[in-house]
Protein backbone atom coordinates (compact mmCIF):
# COMPACT_ATOMS: atom_id res chain seq x y z
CA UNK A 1 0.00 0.00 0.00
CA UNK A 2 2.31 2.29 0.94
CA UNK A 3 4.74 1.83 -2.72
CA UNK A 4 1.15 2.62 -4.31
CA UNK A 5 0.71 5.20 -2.58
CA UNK A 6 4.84 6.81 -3.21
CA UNK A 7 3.98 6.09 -6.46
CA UNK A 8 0.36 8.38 -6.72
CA UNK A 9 2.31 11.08 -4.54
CA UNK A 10 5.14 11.79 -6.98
CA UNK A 11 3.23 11.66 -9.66
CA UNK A 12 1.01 14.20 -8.93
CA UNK A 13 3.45 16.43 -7.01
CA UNK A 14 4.56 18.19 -10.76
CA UNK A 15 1.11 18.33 -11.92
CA UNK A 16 -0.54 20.08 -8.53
CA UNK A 17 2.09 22.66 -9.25
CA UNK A 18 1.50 23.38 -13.06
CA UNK A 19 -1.96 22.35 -13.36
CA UNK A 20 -5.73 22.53 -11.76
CA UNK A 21 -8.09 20.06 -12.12
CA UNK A 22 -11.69 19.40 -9.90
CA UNK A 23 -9.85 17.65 -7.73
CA UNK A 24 -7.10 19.84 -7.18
CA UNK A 25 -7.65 23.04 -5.06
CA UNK A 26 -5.65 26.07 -4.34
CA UNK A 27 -5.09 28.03 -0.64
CA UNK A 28 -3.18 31.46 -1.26
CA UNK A 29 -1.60 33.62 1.73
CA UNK A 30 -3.98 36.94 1.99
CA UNK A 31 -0.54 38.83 0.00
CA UNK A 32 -0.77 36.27 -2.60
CA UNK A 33 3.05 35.32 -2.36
CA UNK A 34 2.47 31.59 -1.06
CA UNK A 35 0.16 28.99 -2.80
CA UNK A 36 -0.85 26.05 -0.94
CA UNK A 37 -1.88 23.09 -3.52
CA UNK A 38 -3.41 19.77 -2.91
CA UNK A 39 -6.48 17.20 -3.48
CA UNK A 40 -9.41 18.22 -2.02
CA UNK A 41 -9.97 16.56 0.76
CA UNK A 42 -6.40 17.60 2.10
CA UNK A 43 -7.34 21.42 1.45
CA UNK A 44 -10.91 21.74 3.15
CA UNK A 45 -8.80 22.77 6.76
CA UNK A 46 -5.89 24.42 5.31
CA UNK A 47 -4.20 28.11 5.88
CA UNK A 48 -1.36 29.95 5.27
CA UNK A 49 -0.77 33.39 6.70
CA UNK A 50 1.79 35.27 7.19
CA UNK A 51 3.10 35.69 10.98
CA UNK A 52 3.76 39.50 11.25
CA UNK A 53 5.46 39.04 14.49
CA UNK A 54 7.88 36.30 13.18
CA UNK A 55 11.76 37.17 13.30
CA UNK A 56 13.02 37.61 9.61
CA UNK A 57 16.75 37.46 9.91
CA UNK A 58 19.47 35.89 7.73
CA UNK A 59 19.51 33.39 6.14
CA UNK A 60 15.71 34.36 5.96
CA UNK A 61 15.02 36.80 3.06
CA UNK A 62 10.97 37.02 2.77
CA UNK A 63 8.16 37.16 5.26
CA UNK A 64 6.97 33.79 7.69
CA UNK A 65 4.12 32.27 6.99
CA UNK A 66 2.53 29.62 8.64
CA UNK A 67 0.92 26.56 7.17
CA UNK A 68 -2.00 25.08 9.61
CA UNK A 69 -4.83 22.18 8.95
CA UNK A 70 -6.70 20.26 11.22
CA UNK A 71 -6.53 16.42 12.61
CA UNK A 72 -5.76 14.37 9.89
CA UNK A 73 -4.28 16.61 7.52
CA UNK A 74 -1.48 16.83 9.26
CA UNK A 75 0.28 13.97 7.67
CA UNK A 76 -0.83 14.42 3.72
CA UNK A 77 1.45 15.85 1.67
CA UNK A 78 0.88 19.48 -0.02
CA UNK A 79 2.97 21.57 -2.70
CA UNK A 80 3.79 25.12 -0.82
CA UNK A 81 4.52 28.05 -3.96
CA UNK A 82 6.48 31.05 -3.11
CA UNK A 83 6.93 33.98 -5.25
CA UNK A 84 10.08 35.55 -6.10
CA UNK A 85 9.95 39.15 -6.77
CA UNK A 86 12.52 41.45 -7.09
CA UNK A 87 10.71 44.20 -5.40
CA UNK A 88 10.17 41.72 -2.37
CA UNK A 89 14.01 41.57 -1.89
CA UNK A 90 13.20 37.06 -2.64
CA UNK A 91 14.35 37.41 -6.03
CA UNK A 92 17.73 35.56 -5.23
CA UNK A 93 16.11 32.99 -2.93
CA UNK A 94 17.53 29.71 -3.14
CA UNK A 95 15.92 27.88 -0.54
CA UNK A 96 12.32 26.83 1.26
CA UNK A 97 13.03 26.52 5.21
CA UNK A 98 10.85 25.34 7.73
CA UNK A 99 10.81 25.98 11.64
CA UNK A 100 11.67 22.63 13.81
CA UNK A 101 9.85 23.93 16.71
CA UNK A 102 10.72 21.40 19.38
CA UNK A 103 14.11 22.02 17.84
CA UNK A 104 14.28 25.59 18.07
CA UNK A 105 15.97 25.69 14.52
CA UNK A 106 15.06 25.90 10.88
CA UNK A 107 15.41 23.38 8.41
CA UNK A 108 16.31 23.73 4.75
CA UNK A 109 12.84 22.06 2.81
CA UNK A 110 14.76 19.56 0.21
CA UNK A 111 12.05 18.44 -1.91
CA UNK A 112 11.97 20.82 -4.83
CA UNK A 113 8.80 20.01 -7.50
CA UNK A 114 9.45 23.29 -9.51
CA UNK A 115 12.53 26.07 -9.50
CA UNK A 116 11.78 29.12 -12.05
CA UNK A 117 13.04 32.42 -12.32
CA UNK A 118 9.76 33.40 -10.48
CA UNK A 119 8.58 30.17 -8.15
CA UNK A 120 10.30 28.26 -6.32
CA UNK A 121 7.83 25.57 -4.93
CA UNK A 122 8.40 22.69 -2.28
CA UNK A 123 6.77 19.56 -1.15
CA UNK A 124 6.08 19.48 2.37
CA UNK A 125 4.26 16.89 4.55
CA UNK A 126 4.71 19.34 7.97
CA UNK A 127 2.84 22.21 8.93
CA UNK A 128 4.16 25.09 10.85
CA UNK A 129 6.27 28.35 9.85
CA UNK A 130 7.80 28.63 6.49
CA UNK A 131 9.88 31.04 4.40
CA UNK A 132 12.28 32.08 1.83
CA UNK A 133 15.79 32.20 2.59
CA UNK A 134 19.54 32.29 1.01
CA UNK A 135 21.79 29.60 0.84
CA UNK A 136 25.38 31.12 2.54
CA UNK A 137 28.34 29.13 2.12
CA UNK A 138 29.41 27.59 5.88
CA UNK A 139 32.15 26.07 6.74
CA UNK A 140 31.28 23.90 9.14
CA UNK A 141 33.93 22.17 12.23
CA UNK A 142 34.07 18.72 12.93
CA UNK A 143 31.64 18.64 16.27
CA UNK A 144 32.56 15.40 17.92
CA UNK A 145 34.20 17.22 20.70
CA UNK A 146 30.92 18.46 21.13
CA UNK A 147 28.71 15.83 20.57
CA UNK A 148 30.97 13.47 23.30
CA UNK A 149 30.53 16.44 26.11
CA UNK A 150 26.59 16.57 25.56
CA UNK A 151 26.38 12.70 25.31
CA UNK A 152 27.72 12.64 28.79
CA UNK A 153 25.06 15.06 30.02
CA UNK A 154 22.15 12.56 28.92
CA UNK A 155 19.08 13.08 31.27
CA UNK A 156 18.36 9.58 33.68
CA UNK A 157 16.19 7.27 31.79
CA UNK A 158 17.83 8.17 28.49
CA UNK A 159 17.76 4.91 25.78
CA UNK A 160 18.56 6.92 23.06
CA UNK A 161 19.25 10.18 21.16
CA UNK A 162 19.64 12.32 18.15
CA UNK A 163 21.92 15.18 17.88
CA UNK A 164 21.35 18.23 15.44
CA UNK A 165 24.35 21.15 14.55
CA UNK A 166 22.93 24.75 13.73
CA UNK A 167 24.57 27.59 13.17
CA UNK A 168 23.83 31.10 13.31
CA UNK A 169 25.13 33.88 11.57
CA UNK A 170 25.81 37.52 13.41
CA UNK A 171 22.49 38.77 14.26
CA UNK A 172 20.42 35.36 12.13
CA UNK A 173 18.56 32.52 13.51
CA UNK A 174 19.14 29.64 13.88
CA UNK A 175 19.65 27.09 10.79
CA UNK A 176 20.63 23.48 10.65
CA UNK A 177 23.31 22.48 8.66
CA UNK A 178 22.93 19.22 6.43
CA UNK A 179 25.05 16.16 7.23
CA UNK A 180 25.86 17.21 10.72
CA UNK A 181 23.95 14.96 13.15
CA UNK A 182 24.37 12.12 15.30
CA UNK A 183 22.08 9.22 16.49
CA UNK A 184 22.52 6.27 19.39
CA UNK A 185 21.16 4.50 21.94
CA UNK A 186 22.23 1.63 24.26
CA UNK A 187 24.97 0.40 22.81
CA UNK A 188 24.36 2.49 19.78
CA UNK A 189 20.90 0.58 19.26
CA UNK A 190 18.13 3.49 19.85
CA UNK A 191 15.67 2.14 22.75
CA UNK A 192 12.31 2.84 23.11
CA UNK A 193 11.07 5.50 25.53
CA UNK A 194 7.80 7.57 26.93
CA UNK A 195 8.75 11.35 26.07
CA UNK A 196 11.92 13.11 24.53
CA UNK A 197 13.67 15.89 26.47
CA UNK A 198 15.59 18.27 24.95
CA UNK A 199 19.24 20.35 25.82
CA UNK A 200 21.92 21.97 23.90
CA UNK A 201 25.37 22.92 23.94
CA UNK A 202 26.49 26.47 21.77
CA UNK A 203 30.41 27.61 20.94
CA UNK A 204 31.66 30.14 19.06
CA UNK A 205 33.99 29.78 16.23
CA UNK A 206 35.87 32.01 13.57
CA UNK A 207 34.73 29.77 10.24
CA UNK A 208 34.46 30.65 6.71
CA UNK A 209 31.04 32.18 5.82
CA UNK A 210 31.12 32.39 1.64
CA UNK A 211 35.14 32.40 1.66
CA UNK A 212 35.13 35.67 4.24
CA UNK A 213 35.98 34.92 7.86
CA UNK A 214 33.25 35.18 10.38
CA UNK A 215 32.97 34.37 14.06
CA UNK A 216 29.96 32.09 13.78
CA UNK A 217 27.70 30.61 16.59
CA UNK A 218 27.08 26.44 16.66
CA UNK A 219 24.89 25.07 18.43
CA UNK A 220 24.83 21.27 19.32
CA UNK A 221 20.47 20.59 19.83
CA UNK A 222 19.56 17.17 21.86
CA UNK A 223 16.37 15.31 21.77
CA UNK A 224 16.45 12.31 24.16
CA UNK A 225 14.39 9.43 24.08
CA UNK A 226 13.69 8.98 27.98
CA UNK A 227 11.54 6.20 29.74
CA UNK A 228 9.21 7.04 32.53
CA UNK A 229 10.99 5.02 34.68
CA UNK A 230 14.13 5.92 34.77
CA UNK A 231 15.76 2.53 33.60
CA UNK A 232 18.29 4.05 31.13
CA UNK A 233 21.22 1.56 29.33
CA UNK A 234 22.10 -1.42 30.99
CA UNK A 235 25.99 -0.77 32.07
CA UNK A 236 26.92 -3.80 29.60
CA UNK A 237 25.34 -1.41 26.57
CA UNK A 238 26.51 1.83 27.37
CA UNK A 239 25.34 4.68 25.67
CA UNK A 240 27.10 5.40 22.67
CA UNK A 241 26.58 6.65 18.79
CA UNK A 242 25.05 4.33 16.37
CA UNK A 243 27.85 2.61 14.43
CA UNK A 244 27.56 3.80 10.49
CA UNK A 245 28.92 0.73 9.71
């Protein structure tokens, strides 16, 4: 069922973007720079408006706007348009990023269905806070230092974790960088647990930011998988990282 369903999902994705059939119904932000596209029974509960409170900083380049539905929607998949335009300041967006709330940090979208001089348009199965952004060049450090010192700082009951590296340019927010991450568990198997927990651990570092040098702030993000409990890893299966291997 679910390789039918892949298969009905990505071959509509293209055509809710470029096309609009009965079945197919749009959602626009009340500016008319985000379009919201899906079937219609995904679209009935759907809104996107723009948060006028939201922090716009860099890598952010255009306005937030948040993307709600209700109950069961939350899971079905939906094509979110923006606009470029010039006199926006979005016409050299490169990228779609959405908020990770329990995260605290933004996420670069990377499913692209269409990328024109004038739309740049993502698939997205969350809902939350989106917007436009630029795509800087970061160098980023090797964090295992890091990721050893916050491992030993697990919360009792922990049976596994994830670790997430974000960095934030002078006066930006927060935004995760790809390929930086971590994952274990008792002996590097991830347990199951009853709630996740979260802590972090920030440095600053002089890195290179597009080829110019700039004191950058990382920021190590933990979500741990606790049980009620408190029975964390046995001391035969320590906690440790998942082996890539």
């Amino acid at each position: 069922m679910f390789g039918i369903f892949s298969v009905i999902v990505c071959g509509m994705t293209l055509w809710f973007v470029i096309a609009k059939e009965p079945e197919v119904r749009e959602v626009k932000s009340e500016d008319g720079v985000v379009t919201v596209t899906g079937r219609v029974r995904t679209q009935d509960d759907v809104t996107v408006t723009v948060k006028a409170d939201a922090v716009i900083a860099a890598p952010l380049v255009s306005h937030v706007y948040h993307l709600a539905s209700e109950g069961a929607q939350q899971g079905v998949p939906v094509v979110l348009a923006f606009e470029r335009s010039r006199a926006a300041g979005t016409i050299d967006a490169t990228a779609v990023y959405w908020f990770n709330a329990p995260l605290g940090i933004w996420e670069r979208v990377s499913d692209v269905v269409a990328d024109t001089d004038d739309i740049l348009a993502v698939r997205v199965f969350e809902r939350g806070d989106f917007a436009l952004g630029i795509s800087p060049d970061v160098s980023a450090p090797t964090m295992l230092t890091a990721f050893d010192a916050l491992r030993r700082k697990a919360p009792t009951g922990t049976r596994g974790y994830g670790f997430a590296v974000a960095y934030t340019l002078p006066g930006g927010v927060p935004v995760r960088l790809a390929h930086q991450n971590e994952y274990g568990g008792c002996g590097g198997r991830m347990g199951a647990g009853d709630r996740s927990e979260y802590s972090s651990e920030s440095m600053m570092l002089s890195v290179l930011v597009d080829d110019v040098n700039t004191s950058v702030m990382f920021t190590v993000v933990a979500e741990w998988i606790v049980s009620a409990d408190g029975t964390g890893c046995p001391s035969s299966f320590p906690l440790q990282a998942r082996s890539e291997s």
